[in-house]
C-alpha atoms as a PDB file:
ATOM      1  CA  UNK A   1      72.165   3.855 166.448  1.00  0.00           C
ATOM      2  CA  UNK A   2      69.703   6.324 167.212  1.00  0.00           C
ATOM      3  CA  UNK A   3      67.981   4.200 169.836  1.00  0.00           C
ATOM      4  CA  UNK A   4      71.722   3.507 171.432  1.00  0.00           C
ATOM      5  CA  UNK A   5      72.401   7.018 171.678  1.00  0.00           C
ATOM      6  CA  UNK A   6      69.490   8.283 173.416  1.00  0.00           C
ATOM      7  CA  UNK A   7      69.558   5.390 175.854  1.00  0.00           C
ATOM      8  CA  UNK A   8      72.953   6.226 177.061  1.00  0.00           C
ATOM      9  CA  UNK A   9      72.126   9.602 177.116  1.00  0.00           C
ATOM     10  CA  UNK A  10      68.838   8.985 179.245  1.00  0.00           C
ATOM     11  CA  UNK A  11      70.728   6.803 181.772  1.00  0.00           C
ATOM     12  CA  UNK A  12      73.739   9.360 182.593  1.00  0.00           C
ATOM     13  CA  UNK A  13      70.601  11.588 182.756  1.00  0.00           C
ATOM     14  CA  UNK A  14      68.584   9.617 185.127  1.00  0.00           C
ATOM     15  CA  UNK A  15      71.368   8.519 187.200  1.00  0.00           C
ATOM     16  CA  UNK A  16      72.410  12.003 187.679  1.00  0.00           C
ATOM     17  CA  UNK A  17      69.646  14.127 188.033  1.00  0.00           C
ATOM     18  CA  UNK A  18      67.181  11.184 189.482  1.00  0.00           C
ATOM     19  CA  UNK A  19      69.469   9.173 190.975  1.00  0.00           C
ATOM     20  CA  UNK A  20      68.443   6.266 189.376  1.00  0.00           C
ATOM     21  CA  UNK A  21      68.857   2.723 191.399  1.00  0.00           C
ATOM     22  CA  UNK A  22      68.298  -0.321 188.700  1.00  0.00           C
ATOM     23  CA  UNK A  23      68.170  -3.957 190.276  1.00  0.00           C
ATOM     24  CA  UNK A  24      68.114  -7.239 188.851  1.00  0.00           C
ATOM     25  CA  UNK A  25      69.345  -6.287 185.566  1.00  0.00           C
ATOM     26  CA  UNK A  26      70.791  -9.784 185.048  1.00  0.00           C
ATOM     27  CA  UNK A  27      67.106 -11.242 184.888  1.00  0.00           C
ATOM     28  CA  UNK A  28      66.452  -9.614 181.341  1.00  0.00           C
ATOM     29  CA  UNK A  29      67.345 -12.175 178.514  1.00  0.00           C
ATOM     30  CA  UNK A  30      69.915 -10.565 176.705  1.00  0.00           C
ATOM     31  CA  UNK A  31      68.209 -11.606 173.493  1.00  0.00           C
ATOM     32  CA  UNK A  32      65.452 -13.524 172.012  1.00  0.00           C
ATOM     33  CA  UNK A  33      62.015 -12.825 172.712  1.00  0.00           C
ATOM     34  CA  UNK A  34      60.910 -11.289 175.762  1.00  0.00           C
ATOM     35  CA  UNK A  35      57.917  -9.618 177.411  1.00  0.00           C
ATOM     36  CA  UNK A  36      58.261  -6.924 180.112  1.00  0.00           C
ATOM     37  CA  UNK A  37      55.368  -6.486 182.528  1.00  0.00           C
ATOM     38  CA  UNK A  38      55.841  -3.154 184.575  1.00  0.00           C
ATOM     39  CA  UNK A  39      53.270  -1.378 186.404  1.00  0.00           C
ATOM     40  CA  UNK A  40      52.223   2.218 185.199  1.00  0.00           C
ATOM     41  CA  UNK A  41      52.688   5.203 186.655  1.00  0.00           C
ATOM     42  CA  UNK A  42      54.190   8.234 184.379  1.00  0.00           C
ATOM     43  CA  UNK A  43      54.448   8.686 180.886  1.00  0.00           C
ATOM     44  CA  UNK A  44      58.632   8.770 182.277  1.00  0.00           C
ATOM     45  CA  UNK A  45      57.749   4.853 182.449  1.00  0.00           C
ATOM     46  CA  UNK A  46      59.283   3.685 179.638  1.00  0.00           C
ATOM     47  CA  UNK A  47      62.128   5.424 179.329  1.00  0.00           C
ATOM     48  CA  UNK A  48      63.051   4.405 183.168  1.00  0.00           C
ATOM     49  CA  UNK A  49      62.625   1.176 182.345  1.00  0.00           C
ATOM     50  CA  UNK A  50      64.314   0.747 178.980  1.00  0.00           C
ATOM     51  CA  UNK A  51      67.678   3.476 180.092  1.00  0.00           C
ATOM     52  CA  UNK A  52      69.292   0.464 182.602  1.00  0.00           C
ATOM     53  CA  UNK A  53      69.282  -2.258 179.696  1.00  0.00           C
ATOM     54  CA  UNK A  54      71.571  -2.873 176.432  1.00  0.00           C
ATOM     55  CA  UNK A  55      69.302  -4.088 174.474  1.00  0.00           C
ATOM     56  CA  UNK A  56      66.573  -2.354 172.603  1.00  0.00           C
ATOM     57  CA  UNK A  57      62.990  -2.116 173.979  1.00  0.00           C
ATOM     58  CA  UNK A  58      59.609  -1.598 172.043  1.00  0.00           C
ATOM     59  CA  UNK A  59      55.865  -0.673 173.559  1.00  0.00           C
ATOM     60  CA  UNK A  60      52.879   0.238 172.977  1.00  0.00           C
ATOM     61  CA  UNK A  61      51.761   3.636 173.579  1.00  0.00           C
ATOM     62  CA  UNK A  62      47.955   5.195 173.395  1.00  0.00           C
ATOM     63  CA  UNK A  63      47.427   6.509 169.935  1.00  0.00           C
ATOM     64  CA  UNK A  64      46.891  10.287 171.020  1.00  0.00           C
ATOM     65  CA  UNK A  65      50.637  10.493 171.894  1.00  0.00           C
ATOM     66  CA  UNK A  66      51.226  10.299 168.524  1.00  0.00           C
ATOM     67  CA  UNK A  67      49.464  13.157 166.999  1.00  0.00           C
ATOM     68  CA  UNK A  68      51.381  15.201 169.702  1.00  0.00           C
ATOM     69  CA  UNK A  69      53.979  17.481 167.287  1.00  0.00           C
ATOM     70  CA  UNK A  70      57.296  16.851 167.546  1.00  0.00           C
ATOM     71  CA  UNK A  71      56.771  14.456 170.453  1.00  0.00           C
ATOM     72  CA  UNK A  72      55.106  11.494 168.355  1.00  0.00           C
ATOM     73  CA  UNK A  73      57.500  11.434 165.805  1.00  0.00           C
ATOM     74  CA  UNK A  74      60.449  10.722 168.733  1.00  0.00           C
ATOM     75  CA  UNK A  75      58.587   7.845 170.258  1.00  0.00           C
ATOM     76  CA  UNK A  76      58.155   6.276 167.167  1.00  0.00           C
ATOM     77  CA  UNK A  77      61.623   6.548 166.442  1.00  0.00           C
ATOM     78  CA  UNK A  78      62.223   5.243 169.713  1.00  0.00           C
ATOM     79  CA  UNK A  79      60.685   2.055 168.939  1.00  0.00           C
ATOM     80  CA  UNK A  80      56.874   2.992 170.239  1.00  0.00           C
ATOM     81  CA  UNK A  81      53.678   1.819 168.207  1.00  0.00           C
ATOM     82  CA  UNK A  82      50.304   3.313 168.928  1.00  0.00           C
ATOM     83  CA  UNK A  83      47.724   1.172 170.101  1.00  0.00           C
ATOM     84  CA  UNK A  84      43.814   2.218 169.902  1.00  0.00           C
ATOM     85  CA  UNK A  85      42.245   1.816 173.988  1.00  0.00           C
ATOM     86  CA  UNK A  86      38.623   2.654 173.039  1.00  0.00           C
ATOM     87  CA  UNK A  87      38.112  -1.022 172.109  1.00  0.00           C
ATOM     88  CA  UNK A  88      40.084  -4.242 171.556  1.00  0.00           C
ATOM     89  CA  UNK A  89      42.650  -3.312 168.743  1.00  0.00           C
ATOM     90  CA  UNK A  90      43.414  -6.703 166.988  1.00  0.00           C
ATOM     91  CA  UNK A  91      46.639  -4.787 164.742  1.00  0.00           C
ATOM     92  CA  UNK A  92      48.168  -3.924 167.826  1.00  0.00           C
ATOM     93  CA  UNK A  93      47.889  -7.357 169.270  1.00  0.00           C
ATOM     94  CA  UNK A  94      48.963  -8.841 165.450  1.00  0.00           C
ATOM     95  CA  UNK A  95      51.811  -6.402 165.609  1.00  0.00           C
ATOM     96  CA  UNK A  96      53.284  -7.169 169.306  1.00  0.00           C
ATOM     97  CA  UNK A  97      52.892 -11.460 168.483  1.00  0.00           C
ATOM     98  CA  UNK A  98      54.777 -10.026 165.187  1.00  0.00           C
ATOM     99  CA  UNK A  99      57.754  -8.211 167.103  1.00  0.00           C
ATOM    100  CA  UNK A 100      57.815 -10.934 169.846  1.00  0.00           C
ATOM    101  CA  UNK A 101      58.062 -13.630 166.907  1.00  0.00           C
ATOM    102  CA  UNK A 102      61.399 -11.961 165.701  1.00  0.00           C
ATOM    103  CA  UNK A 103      62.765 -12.098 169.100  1.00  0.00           C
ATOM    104  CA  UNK A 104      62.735  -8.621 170.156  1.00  0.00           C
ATOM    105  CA  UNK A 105      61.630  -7.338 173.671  1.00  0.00           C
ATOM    106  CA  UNK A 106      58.493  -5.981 174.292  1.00  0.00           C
ATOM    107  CA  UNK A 107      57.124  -3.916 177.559  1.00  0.00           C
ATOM    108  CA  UNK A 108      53.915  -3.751 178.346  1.00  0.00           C
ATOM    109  CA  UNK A 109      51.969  -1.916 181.286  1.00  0.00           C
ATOM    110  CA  UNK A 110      49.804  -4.943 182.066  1.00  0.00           C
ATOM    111  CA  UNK A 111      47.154  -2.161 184.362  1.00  0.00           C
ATOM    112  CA  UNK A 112      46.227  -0.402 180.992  1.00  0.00           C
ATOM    113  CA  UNK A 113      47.054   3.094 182.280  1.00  0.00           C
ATOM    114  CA  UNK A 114      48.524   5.427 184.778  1.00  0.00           C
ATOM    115  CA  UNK A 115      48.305   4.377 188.790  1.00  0.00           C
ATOM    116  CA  UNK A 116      49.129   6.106 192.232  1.00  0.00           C
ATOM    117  CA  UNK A 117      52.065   5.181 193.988  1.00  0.00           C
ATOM    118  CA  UNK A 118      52.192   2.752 196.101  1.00  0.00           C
ATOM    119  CA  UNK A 119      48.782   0.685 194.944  1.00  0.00           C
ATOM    120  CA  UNK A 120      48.569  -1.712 191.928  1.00  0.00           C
ATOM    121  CA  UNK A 121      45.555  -1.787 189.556  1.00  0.00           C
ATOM    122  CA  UNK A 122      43.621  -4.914 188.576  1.00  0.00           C
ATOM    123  CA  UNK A 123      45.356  -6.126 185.444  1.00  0.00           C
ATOM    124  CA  UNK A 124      43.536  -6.286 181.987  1.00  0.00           C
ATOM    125  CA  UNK A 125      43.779  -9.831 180.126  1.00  0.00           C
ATOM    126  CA  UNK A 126      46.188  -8.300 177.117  1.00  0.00           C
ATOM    127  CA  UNK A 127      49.472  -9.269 179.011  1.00  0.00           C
ATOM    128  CA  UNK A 128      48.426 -12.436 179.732  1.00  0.00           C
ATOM    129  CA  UNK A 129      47.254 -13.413 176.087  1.00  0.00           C
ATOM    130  CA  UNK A 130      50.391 -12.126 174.513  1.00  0.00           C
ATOM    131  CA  UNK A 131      52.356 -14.388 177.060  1.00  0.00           C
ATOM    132  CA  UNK A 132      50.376 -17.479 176.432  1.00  0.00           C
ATOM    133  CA  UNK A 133      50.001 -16.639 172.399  1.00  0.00           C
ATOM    134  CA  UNK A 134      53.935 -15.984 171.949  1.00  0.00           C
ATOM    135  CA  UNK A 135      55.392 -18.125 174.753  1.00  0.00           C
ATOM    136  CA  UNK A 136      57.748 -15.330 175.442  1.00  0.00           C
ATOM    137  CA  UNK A 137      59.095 -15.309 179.121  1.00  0.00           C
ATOM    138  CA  UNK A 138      57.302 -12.474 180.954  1.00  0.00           C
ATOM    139  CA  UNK A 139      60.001 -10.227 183.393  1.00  0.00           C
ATOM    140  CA  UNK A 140      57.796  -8.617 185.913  1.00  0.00           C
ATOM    141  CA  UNK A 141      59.168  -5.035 186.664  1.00  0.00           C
ATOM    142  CA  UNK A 142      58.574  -2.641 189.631  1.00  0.00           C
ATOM    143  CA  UNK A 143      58.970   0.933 188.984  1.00  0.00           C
ATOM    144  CA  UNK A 144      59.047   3.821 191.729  1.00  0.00           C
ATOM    145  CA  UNK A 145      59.343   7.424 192.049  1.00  0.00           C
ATOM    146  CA  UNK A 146      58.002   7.974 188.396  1.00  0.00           C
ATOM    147  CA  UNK A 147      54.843   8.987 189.799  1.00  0.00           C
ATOM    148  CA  UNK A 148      56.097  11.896 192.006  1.00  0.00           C
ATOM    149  CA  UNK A 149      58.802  12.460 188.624  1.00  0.00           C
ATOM    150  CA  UNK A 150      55.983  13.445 186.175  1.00  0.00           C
ATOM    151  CA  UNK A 151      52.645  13.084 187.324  1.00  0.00           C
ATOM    152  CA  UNK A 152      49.417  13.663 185.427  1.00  0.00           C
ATOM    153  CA  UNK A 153      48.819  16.914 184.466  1.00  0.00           C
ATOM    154  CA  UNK A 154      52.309  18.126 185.016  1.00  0.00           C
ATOM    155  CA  UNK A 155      54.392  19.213 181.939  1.00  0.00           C
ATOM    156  CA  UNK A 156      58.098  19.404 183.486  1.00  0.00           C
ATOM    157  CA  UNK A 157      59.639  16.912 185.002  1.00  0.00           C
ATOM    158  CA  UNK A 158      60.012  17.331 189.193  1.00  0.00           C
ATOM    159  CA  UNK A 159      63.264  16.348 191.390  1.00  0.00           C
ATOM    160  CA  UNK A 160      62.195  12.894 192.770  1.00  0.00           C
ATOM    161  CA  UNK A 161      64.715   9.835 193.574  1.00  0.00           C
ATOM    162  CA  UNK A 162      63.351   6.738 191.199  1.00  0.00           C
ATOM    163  CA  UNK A 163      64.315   2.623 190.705  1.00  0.00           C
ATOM    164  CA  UNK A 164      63.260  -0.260 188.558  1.00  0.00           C
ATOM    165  CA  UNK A 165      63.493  -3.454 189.473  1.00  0.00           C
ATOM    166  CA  UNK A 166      63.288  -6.608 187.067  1.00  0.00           C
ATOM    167  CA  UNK A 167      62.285  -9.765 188.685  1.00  0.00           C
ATOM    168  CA  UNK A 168      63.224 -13.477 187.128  1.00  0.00           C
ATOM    169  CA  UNK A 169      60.953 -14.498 184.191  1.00  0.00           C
ATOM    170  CA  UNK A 170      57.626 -15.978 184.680  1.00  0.00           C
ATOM    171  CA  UNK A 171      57.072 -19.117 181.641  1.00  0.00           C
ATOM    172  CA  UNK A 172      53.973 -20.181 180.693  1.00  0.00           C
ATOM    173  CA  UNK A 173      52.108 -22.870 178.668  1.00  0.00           C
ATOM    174  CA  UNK A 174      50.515 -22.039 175.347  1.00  0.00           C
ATOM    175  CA  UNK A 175      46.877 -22.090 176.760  1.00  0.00           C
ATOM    176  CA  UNK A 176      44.002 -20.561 175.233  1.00  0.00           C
ATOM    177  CA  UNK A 177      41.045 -19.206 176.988  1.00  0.00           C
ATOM    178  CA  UNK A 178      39.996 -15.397 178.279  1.00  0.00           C
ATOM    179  CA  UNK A 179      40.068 -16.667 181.817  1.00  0.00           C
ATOM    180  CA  UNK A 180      43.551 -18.286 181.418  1.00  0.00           C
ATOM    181  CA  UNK A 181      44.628 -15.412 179.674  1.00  0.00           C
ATOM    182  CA  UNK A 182      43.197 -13.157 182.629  1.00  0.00           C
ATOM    183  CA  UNK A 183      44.954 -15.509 185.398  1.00  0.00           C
ATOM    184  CA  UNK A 184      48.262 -15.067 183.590  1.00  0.00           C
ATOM    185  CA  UNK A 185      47.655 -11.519 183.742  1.00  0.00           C
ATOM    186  CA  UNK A 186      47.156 -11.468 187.193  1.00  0.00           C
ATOM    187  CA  UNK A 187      49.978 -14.270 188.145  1.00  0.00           C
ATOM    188  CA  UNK A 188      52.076 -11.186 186.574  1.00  0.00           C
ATOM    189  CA  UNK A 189      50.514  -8.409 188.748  1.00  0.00           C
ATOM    190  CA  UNK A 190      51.222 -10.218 191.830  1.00  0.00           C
ATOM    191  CA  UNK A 191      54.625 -10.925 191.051  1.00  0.00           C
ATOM    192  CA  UNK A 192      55.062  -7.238 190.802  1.00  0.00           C
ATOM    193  CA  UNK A 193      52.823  -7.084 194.231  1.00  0.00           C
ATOM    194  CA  UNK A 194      55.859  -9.051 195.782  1.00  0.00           C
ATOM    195  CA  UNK A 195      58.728  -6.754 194.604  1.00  0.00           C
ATOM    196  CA  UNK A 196      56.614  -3.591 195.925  1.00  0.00           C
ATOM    197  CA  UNK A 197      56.047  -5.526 198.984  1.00  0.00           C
ATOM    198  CA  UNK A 198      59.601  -6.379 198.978  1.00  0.00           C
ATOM    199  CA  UNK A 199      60.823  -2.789 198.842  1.00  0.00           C
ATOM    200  CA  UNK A 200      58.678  -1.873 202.051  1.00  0.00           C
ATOM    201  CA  UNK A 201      60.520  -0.895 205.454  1.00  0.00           C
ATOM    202  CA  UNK A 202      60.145  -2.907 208.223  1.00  0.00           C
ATOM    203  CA  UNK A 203      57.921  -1.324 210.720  1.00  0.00           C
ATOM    204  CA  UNK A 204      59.364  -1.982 213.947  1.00  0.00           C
ATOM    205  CA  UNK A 205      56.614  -0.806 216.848  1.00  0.00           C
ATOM    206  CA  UNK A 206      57.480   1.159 219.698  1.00  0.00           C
ATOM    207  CA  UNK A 207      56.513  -2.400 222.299  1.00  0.00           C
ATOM    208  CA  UNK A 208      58.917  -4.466 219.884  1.00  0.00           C
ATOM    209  CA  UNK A 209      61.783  -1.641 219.959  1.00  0.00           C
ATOM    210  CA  UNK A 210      61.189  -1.540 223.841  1.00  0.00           C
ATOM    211  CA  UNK A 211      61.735  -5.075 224.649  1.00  0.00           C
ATOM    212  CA  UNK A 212      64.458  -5.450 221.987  1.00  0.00           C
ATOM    213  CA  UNK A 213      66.439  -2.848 224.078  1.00  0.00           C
ATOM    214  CA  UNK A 214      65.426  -4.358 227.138  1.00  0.00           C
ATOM    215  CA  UNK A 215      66.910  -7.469 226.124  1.00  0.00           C
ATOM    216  CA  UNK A 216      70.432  -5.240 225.033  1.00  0.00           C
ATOM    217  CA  UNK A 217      70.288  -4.027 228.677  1.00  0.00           C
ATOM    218  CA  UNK A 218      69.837  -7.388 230.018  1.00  0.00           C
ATOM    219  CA  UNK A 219      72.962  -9.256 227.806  1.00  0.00           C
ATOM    220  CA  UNK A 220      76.308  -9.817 230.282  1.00  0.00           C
ATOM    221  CA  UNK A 221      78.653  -9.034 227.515  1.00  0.00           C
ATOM    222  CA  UNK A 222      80.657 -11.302 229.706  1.00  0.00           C
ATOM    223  CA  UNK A 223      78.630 -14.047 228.568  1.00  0.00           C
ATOM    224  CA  UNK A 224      79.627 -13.859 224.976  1.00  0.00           C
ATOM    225  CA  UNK A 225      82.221 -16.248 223.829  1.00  0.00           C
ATOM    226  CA  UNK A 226      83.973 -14.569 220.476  1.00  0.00           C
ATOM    227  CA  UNK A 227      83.853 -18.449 218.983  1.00  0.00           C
ATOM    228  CA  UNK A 228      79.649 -18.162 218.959  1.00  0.00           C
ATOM    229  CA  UNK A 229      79.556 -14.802 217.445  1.00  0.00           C
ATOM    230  CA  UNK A 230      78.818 -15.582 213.868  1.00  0.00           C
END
């Protein structure tokens, strides 16, 4: 109930204030287990991502967040678990197979910590054991704006437009292996290469623009026959 509650609360808010824009909401299973790969660029991140969605999300969160007063005790409530990045922490891994095994959804930032906006960090191997370990399909997720929301450093959140974008589930085979595990993880980042890449303008050059009005100038409108105007 508690989760429920300060999801709806956090979409109204982000759709308000941040005019949040969430596509391809339809790709995340509605239940059983499921992995969420998204890259990182706020600590904002997981709320963004988790707001659009009915159904509850947990991650894992550095283990200093949660000796912050006040502010560790929400995120645990809120379905976070600390996880130790000095090292490889084998509970954390235990505990996300565990959750994954009961069918809940799990996101994970397969980078391993905070990026600039537009680029994409090399991915760590994590994500991709956890995909081949648990089977779970993996929903690659582009985030944007975050960055600009609550950078590092800053304490307040800033006026910036964001979106999230889920993109259909990867599957793959139970293989076991650090290099498998480390080409799953990067299957996943370029999957969320493609959406970023997909959310790009089209540049359109001042030649290209020139001839394309050329041609405008050029058409008889005469010429054009209503039945082959599609």
């Amino acid at each position: 109930m508690f989760y429920a509650s300060c999801r709806a609360l956090t979409h109204g808010i982000l759709r308000l204030v941040f005019r949040l824009e969430a596509a391809g909401v339809g790709y995340v299973p509605t239940e059983g287990p499921a992995i969420l790969a998204s890259n990182h660029l706020s600590l904002f991140d997981p709320a963004v991502v988790g707001a659009p969605l009915a159904r509850e999300l947990h991650y894992m969160a550095k283990a200093e967040l949660f000796r912050v007063p006040l502010f560790g005790g929400l995120i645990r409530a809120l379905n976070a678990h600390p996880v130790d990045r000095s090292g490889s922490d084998a509970a954390a891994l235990r505990l996300a197979l565990r959750l994954l095994d009961d069918g809940q959804a799990l996101l994970v930032f397969p980078e391993g910590t905070r990026g600039a906006e537009p680029h994409l960090g090399p991915a760590q191997a994590g994500t991709g054991m956890l995909a081949a370990l648990s089977g779970a399909p993996v929903v690659p997720v582009l985030l944007a704006g975050t960055g600009r929301v609550l950078p590092r450093g800053a304490v307040w959140p800033r006026p910036a437009r964001i979106s999230v974008t889920y993109s259909r589930p990867l599957r793959f085979g139970k293989e076991r292996g650090k290099a498998r595990y480390q080409a799953i993880s990067d299957e996943i980042m370029a999957a969320i290469g493609r959406l970023r890449d997909d959310r790009r303008p089209v540049k359109v050059t001042s030649s290209a623009a020139a001839r394309v009005t050329q041609m405008m100038a050029q058409t008889d409108p005469g010429n054009l026959s209503p039945g082959r105007i599609h």
